[in-house]
Protein backbone atom coordinates (compact mmCIF):
# COMPACT_ATOMS: atom_id res chain seq x y z
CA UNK A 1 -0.37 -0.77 -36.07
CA UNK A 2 2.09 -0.06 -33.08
CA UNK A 3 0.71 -1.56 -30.13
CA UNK A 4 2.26 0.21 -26.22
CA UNK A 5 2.73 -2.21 -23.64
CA UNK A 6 2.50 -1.54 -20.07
CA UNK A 7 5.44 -3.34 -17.99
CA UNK A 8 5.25 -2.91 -14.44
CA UNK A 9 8.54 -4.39 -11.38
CA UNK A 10 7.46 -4.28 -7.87
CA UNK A 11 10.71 -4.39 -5.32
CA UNK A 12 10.52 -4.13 -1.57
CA UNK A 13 12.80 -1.22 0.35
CA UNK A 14 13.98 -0.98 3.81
CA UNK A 15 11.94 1.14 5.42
CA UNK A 16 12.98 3.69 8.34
CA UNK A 17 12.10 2.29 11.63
CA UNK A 18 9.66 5.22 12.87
CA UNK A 19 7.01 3.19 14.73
CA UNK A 20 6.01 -0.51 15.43
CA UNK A 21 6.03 -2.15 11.79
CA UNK A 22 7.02 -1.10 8.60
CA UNK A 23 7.19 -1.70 4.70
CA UNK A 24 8.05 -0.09 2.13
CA UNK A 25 7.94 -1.41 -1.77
CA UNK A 26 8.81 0.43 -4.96
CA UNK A 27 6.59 0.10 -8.43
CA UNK A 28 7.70 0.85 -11.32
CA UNK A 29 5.93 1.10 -14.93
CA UNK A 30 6.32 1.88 -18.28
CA UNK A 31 4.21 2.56 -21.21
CA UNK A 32 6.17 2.42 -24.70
CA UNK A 33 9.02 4.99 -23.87
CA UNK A 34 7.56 6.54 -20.34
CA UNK A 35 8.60 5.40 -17.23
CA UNK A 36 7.39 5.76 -13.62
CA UNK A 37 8.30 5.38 -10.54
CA UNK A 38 6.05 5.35 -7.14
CA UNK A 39 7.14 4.80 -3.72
CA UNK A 40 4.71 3.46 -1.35
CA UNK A 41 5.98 3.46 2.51
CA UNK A 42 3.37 2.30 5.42
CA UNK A 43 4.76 2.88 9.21
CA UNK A 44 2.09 1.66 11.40
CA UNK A 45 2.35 3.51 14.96
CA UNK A 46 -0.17 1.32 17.85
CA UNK A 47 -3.54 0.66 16.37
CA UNK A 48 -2.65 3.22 13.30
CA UNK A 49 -1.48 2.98 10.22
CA UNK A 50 0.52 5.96 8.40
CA UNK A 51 0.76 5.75 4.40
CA UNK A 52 2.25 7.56 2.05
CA UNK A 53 2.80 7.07 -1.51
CA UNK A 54 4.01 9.47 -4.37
CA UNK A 55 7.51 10.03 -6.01
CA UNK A 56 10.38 8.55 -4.22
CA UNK A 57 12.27 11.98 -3.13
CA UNK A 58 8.59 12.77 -2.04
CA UNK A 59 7.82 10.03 0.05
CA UNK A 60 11.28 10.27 2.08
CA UNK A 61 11.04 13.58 2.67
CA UNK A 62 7.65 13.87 3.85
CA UNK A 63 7.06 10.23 5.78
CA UNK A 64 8.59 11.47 9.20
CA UNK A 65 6.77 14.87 9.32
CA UNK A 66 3.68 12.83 9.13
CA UNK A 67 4.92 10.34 11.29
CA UNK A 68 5.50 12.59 13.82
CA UNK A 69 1.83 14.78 13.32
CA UNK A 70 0.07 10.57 14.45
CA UNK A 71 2.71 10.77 17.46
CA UNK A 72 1.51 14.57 18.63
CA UNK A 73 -2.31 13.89 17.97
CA UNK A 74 -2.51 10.69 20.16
């Protein structure tokens, strides 16, 4: 009987400085011979907070576009 195991590393990134606070960690996991990798980045802007998670190359491009859409609705 083969048996997968799930293995999962959390490690925290420096994240951009685009508001008041920010973090940023990166998970990764893998099942038998799979592998992923998510990128979670939180900027929090006054009294709200702007997450995005998804693929790495995802998150970085997207996080200051919605950055800026919290900055033009307030």
């Amino acid at each position: 009987m083969h048996k997968n195991f799930c293995r999962s590393t959390l490690s925290g990134l420096a994240a951009p400085p685009l508001g008041d606070e920010q973090w940023s960690q990166l998970l990764t996991y893998s099942v038998g011979p799979q592998r992923s990798v998510v990128q979670q980045t939180a900027i929090r802007i006054a009294n709200v907070l702007v997450i995005v998670s998804g693929s790495p190359g995802l998150v970085d491009s997207h996080l200051a576009q919605a950055v800026d859409k919290v900055q033009r609705t307030r």
